[in-house]
C-alpha atoms as a PDB file:
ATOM      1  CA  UNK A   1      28.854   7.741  56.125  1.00  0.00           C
ATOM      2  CA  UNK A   2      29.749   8.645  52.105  1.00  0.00           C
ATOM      3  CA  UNK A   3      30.335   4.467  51.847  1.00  0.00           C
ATOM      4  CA  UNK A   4      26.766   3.653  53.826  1.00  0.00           C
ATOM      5  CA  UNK A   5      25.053   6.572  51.054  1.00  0.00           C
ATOM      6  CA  UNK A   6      26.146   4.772  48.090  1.00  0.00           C
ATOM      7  CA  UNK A   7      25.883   1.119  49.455  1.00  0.00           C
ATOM      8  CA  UNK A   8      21.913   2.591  49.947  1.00  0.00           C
ATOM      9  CA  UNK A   9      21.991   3.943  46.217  1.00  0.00           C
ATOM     10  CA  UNK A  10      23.442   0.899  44.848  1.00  0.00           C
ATOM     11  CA  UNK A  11      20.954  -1.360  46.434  1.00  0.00           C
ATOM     12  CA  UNK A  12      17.960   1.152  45.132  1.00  0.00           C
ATOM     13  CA  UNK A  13      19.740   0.773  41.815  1.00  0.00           C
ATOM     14  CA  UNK A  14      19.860  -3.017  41.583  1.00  0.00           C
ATOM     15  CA  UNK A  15      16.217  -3.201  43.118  1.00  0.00           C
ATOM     16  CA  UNK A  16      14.618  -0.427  40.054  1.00  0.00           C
ATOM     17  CA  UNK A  17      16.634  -2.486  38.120  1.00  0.00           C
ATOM     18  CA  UNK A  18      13.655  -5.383  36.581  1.00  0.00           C
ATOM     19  CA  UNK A  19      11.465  -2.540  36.762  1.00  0.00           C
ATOM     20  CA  UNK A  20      13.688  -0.196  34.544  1.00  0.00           C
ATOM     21  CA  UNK A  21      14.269  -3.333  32.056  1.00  0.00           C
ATOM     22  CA  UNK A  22      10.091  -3.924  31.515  1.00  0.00           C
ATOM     23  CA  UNK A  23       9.729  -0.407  30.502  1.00  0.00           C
ATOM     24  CA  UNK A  24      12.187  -0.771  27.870  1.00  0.00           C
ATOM     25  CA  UNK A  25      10.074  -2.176  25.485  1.00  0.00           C
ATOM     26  CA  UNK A  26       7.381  -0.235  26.072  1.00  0.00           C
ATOM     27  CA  UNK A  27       9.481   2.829  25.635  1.00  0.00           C
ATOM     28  CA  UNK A  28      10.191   1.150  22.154  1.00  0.00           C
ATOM     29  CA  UNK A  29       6.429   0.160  21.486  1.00  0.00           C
ATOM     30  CA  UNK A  30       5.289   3.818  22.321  1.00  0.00           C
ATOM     31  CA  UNK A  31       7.510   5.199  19.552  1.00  0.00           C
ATOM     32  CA  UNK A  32       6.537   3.038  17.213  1.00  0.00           C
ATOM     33  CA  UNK A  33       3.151   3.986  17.624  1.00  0.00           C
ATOM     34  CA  UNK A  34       3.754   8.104  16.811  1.00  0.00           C
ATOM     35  CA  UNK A  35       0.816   8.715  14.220  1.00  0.00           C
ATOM     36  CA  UNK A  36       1.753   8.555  10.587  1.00  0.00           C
ATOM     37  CA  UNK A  37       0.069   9.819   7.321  1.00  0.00           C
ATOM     38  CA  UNK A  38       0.101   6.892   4.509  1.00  0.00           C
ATOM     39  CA  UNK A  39      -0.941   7.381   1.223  1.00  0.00           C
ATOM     40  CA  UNK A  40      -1.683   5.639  -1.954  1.00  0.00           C
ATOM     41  CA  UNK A  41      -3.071   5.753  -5.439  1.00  0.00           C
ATOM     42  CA  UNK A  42      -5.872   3.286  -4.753  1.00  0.00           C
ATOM     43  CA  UNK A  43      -8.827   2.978  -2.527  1.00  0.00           C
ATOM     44  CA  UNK A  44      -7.697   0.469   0.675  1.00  0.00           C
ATOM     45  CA  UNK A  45     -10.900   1.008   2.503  1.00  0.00           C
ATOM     46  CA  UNK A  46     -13.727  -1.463   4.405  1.00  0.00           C
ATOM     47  CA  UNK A  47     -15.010  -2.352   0.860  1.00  0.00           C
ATOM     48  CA  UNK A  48     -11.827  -3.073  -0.347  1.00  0.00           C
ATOM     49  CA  UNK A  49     -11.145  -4.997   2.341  1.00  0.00           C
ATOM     50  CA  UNK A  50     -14.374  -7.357   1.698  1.00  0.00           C
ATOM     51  CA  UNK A  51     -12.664  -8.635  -1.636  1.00  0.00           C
ATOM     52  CA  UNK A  52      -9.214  -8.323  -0.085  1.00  0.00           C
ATOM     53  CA  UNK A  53      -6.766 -11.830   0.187  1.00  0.00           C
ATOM     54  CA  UNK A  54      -6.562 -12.016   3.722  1.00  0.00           C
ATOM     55  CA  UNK A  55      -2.453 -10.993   3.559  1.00  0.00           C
ATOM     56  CA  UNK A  56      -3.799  -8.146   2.085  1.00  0.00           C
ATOM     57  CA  UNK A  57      -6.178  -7.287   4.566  1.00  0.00           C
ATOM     58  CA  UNK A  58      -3.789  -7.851   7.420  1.00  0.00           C
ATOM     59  CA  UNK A  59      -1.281  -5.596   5.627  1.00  0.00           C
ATOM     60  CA  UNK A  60      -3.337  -3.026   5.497  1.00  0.00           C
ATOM     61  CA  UNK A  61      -5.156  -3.473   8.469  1.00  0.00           C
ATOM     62  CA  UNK A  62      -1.752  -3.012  10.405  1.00  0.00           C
ATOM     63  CA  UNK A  63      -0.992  -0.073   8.668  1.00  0.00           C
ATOM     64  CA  UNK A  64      -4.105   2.082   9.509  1.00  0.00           C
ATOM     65  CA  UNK A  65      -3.484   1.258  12.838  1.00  0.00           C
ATOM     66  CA  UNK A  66      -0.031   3.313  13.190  1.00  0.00           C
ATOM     67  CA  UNK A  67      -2.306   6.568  11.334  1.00  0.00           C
ATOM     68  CA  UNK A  68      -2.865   9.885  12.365  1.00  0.00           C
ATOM     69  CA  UNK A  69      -6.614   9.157  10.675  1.00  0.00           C
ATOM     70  CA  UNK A  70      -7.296   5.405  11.363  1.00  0.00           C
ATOM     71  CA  UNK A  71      -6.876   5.308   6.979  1.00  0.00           C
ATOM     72  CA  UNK A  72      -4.465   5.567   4.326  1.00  0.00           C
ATOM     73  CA  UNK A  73      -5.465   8.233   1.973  1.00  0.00           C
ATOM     74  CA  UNK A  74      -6.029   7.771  -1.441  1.00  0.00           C
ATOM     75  CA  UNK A  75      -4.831  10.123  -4.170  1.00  0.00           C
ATOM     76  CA  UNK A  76      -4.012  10.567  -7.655  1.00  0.00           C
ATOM     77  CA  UNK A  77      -0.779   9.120  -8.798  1.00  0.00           C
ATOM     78  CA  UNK A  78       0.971  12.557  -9.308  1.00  0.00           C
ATOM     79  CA  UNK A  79      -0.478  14.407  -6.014  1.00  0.00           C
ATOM     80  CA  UNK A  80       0.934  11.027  -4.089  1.00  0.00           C
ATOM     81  CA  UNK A  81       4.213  11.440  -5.129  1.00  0.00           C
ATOM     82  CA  UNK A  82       4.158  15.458  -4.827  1.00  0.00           C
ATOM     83  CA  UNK A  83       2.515  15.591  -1.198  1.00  0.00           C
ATOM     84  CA  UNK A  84       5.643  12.559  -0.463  1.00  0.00           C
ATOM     85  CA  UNK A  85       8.192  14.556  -1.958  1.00  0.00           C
ATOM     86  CA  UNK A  86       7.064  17.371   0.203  1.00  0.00           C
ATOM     87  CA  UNK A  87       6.551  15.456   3.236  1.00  0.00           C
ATOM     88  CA  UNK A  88       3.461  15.579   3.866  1.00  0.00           C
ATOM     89  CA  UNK A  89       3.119  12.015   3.910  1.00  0.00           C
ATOM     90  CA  UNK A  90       5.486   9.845   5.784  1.00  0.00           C
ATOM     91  CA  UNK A  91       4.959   6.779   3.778  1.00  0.00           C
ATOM     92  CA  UNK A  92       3.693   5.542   0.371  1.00  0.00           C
ATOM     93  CA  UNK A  93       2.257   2.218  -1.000  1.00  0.00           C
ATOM     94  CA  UNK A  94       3.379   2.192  -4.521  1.00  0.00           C
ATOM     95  CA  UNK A  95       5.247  -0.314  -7.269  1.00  0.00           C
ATOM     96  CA  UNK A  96       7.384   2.418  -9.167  1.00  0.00           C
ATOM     97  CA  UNK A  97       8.944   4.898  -7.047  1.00  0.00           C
ATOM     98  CA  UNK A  98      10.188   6.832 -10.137  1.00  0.00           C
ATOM     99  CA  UNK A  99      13.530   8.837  -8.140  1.00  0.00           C
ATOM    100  CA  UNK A 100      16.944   7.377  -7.542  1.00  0.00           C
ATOM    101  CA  UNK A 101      17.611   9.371  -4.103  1.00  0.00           C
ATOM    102  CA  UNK A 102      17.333   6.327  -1.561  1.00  0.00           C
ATOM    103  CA  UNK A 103      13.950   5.308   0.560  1.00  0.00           C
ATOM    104  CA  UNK A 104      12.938   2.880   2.651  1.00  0.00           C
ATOM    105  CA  UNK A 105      11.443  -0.215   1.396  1.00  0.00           C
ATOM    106  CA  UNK A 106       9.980  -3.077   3.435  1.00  0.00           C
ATOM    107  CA  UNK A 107       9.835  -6.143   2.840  1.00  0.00           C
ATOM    108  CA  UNK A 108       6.050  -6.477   2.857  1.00  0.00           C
ATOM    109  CA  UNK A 109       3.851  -5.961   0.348  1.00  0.00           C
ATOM    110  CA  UNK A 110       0.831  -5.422  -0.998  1.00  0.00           C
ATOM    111  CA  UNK A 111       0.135  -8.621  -3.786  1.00  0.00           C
ATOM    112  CA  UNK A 112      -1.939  -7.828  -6.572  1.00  0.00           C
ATOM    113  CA  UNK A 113      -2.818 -10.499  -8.937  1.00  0.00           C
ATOM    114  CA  UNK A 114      -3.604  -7.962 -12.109  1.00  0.00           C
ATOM    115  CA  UNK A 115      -5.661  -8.647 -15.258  1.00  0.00           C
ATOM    116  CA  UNK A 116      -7.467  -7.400 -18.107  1.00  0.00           C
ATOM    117  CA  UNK A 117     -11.001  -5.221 -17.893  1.00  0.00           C
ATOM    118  CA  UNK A 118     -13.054  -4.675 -20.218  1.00  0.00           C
ATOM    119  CA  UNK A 119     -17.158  -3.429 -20.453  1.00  0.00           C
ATOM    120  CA  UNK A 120     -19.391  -6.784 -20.527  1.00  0.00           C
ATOM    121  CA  UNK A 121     -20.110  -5.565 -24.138  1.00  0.00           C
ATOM    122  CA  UNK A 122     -17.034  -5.637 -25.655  1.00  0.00           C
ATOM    123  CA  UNK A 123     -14.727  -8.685 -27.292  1.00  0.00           C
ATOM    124  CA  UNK A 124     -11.056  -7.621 -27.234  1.00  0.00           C
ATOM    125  CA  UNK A 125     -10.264 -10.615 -29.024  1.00  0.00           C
ATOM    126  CA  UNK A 126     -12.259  -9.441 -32.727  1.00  0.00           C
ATOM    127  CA  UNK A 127     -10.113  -6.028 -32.095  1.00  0.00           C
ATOM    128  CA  UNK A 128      -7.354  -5.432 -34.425  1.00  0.00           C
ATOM    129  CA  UNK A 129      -6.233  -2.526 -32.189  1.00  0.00           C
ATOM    130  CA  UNK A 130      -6.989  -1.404 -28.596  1.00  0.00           C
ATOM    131  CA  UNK A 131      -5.813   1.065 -26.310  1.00  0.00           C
ATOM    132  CA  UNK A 132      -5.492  -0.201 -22.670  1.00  0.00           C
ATOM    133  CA  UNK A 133      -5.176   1.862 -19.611  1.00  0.00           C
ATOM    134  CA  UNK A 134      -2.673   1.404 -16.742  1.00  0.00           C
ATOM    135  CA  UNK A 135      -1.219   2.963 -13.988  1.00  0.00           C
ATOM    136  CA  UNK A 136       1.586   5.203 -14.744  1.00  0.00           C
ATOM    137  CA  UNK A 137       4.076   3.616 -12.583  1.00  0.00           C
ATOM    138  CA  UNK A 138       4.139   0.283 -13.749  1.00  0.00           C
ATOM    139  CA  UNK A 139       5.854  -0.689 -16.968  1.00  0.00           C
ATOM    140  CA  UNK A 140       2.949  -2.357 -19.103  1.00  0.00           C
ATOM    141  CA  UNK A 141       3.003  -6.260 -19.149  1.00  0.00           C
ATOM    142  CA  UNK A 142       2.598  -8.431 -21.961  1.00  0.00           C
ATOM    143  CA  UNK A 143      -0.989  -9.367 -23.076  1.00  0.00           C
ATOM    144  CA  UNK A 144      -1.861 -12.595 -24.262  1.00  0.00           C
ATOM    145  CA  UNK A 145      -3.461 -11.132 -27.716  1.00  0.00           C
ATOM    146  CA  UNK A 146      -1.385 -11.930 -30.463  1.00  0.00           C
ATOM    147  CA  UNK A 147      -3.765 -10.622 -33.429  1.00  0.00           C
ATOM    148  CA  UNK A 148      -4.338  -7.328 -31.767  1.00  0.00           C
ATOM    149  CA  UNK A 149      -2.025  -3.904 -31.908  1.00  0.00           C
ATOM    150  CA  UNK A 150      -1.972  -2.680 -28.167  1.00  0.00           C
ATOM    151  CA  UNK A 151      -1.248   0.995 -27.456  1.00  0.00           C
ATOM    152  CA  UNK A 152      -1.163   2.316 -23.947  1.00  0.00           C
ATOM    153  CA  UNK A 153      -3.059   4.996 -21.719  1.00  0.00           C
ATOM    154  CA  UNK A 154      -0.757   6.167 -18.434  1.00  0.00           C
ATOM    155  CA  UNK A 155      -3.790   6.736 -15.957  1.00  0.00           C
ATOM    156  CA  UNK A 156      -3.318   8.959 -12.447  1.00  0.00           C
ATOM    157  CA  UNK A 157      -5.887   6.752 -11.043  1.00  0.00           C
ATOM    158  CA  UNK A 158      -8.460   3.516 -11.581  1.00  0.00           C
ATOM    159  CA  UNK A 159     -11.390   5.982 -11.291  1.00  0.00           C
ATOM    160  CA  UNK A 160      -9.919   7.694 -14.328  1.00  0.00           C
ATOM    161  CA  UNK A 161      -9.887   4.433 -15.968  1.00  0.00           C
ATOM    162  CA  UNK A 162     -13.479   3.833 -15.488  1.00  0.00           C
ATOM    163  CA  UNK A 163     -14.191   6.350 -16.788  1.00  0.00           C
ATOM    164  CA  UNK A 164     -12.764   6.845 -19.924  1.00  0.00           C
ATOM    165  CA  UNK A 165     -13.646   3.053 -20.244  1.00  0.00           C
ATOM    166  CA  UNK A 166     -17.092   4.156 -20.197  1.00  0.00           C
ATOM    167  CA  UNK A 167     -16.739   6.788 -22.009  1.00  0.00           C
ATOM    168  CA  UNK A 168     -14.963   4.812 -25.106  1.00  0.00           C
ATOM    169  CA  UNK A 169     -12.291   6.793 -24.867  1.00  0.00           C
ATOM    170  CA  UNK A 170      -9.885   2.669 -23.769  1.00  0.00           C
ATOM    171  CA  UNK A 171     -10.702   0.041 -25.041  1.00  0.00           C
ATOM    172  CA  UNK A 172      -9.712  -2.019 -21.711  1.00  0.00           C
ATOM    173  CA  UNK A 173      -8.062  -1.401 -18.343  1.00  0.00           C
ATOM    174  CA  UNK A 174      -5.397  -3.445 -16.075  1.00  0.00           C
ATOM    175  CA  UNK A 175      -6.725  -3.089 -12.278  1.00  0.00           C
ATOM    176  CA  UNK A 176      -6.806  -6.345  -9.791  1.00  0.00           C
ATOM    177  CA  UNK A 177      -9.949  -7.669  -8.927  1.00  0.00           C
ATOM    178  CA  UNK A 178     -10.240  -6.299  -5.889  1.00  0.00           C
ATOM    179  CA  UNK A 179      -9.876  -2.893  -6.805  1.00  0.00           C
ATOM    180  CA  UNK A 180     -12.705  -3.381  -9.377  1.00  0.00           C
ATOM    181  CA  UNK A 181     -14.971  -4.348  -7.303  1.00  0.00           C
ATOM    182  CA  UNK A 182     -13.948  -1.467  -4.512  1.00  0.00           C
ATOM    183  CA  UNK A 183     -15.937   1.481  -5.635  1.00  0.00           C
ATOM    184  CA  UNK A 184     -17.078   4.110  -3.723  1.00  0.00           C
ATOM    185  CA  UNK A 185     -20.762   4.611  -4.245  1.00  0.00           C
ATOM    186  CA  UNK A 186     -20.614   2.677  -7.281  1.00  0.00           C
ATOM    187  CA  UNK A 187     -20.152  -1.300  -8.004  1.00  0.00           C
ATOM    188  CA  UNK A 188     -19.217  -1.465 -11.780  1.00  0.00           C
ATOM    189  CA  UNK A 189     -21.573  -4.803 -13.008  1.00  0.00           C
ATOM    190  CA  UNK A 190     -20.606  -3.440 -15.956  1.00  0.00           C
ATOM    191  CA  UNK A 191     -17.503  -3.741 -16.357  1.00  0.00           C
ATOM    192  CA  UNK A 192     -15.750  -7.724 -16.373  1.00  0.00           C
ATOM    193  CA  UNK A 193     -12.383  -9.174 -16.733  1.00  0.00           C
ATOM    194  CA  UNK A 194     -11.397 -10.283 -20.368  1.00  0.00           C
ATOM    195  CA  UNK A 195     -11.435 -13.943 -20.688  1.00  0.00           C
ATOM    196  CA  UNK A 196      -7.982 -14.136 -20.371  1.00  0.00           C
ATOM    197  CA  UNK A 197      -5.497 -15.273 -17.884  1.00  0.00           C
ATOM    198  CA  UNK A 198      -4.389 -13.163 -15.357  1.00  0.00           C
ATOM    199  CA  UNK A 199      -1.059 -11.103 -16.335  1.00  0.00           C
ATOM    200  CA  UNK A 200       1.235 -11.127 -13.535  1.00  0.00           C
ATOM    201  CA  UNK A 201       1.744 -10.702 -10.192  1.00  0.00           C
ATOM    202  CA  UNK A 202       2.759  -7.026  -8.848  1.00  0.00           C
ATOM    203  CA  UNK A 203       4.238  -6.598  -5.110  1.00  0.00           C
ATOM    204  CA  UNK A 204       3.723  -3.351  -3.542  1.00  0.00           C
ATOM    205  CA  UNK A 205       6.303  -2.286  -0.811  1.00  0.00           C
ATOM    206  CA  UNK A 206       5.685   0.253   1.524  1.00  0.00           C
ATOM    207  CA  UNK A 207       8.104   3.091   0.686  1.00  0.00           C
ATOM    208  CA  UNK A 208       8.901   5.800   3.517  1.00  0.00           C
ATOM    209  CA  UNK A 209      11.581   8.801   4.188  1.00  0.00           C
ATOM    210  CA  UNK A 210      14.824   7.412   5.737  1.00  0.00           C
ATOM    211  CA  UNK A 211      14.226   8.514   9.123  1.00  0.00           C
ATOM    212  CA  UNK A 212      15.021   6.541  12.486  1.00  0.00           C
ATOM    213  CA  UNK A 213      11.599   6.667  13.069  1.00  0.00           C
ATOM    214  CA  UNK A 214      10.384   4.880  10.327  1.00  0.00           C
ATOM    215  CA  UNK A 215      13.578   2.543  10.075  1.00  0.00           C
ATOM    216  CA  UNK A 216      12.149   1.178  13.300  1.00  0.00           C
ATOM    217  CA  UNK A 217       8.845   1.200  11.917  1.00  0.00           C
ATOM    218  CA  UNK A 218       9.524  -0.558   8.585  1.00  0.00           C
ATOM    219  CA  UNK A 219      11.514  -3.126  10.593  1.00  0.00           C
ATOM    220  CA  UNK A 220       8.713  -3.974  13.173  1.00  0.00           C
ATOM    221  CA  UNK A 221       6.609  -4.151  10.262  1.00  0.00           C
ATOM    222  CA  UNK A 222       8.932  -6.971   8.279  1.00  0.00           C
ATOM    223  CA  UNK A 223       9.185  -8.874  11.371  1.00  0.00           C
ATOM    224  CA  UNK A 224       5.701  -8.913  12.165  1.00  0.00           C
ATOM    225  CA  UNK A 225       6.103  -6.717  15.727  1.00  0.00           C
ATOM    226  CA  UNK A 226       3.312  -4.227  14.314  1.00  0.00           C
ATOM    227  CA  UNK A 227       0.825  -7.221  13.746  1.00  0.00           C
ATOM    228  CA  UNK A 228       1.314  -8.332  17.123  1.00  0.00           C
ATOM    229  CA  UNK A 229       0.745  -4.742  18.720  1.00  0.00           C
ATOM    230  CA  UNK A 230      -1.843  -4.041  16.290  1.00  0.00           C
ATOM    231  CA  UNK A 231      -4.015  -7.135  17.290  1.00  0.00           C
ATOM    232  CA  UNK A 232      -3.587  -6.063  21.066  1.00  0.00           C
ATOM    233  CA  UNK A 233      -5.262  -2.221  20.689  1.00  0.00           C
END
């Protein structure tokens, strides 16, 4: 009798067997999906999106999906790194992590193609000296204005920039396009990028706490797993 009970129990095994294998991944897939709180120090929202490279879009369209909000919250340069520190936010978009303990990076990014803005008014090139405002965690590139003494402004945010653009208080700003042309309840016509090439290209990982939950979430994201569940909901 004790051999015909676990004959019975190993053929119920083997038969819940397929069926125990298919819920595997969904086991994996519903993990992945535990709402998250992204932040970062620009505006990555519908507008945005409008003037967005399509990577970019996708990138970010992927990301919101795996929210707690259905966004990724914008915030002041400073407050972003605070409310991370403090773990409020699981994960960060953002180009200078400025802390040696370790994070996770993926390999994904956000690619910004950055240049040189200015008010439609204004000829940088007749300046002998200009002050140009930039994000505080990125190291200040070269500009392509031999003639002219550049001095920098560390800014928490673009909307800081615009206005103390306006205000005369820069002479000129270093944004990508995009980000120009996202504003909230306000499309600056007035102010244009320099005739001048762009400056360079700036990659923007996504940066989150080194946690086993979002090691498998950074790794679904670099192998495009997120995309494909994303495009599914």
């Amino acid at each position: 009798m004790p051999i015909h009970r676990h004959i019975v129990t190993l053929v119920t095994v083997l038969l819940m067997l397929p069926v125990l294998l298919r819920l595997l991944p969904v086991g994996e897939a519903q993990a992945q999906q535990k709402p998250m709180r992204i932040g970062a120090h620009v505006y990555l929202d519908d507008w945005w999106a409008k003037h967005a490279t399509p990577e970019n879009r996708d990138f970010v369209t992927i990301l919101k999906a795996h929210t707690k909000s259905g966004r990724i919250e914008a915030l002041p340069n400073d407050r972003l790194y605070r409310q991370y520190q403090n773990r409020k936010l699981d994960c960060i978009l953002t180009g200078g992590w400025p802390h040696d303990d370790p994070q996770l990076r993926s390999q994904r990014a956000l690619t910004f193609e950055v240049r040189l803005f200015t008010l439609s008014d204004k000829d940088l090139s007749t300046q002998e000296e200009i002050l140009v405002g930039r994000m505080k965690q990125f190291p200040p590139p070269s500009l392509p204005l031999a003639r002219t003494m550049v001095d920098w402004f560390p800014l928490q945010n673009l909307p800081q920039g615009f206005d103390l653009l306006r205000a005369g208080r820069i002479d000129a700003l270093i944004a990508d396009p995009s980000h120009v042309l996202n504003a909230p309840d306000n499309i600056h016509h007035d102010i244009i990028p320099a005739d001048l090439p762009p400056l360079k290209t700036v990659h923007v990982p996504l940066i989150c706490h080194d946690t086993k939950h979002n090691r498998n979430f950074v790794e679904m994201l670099d192998r495009g797993s997120l995309m494909e569940s994303s495009r599914l909901q």
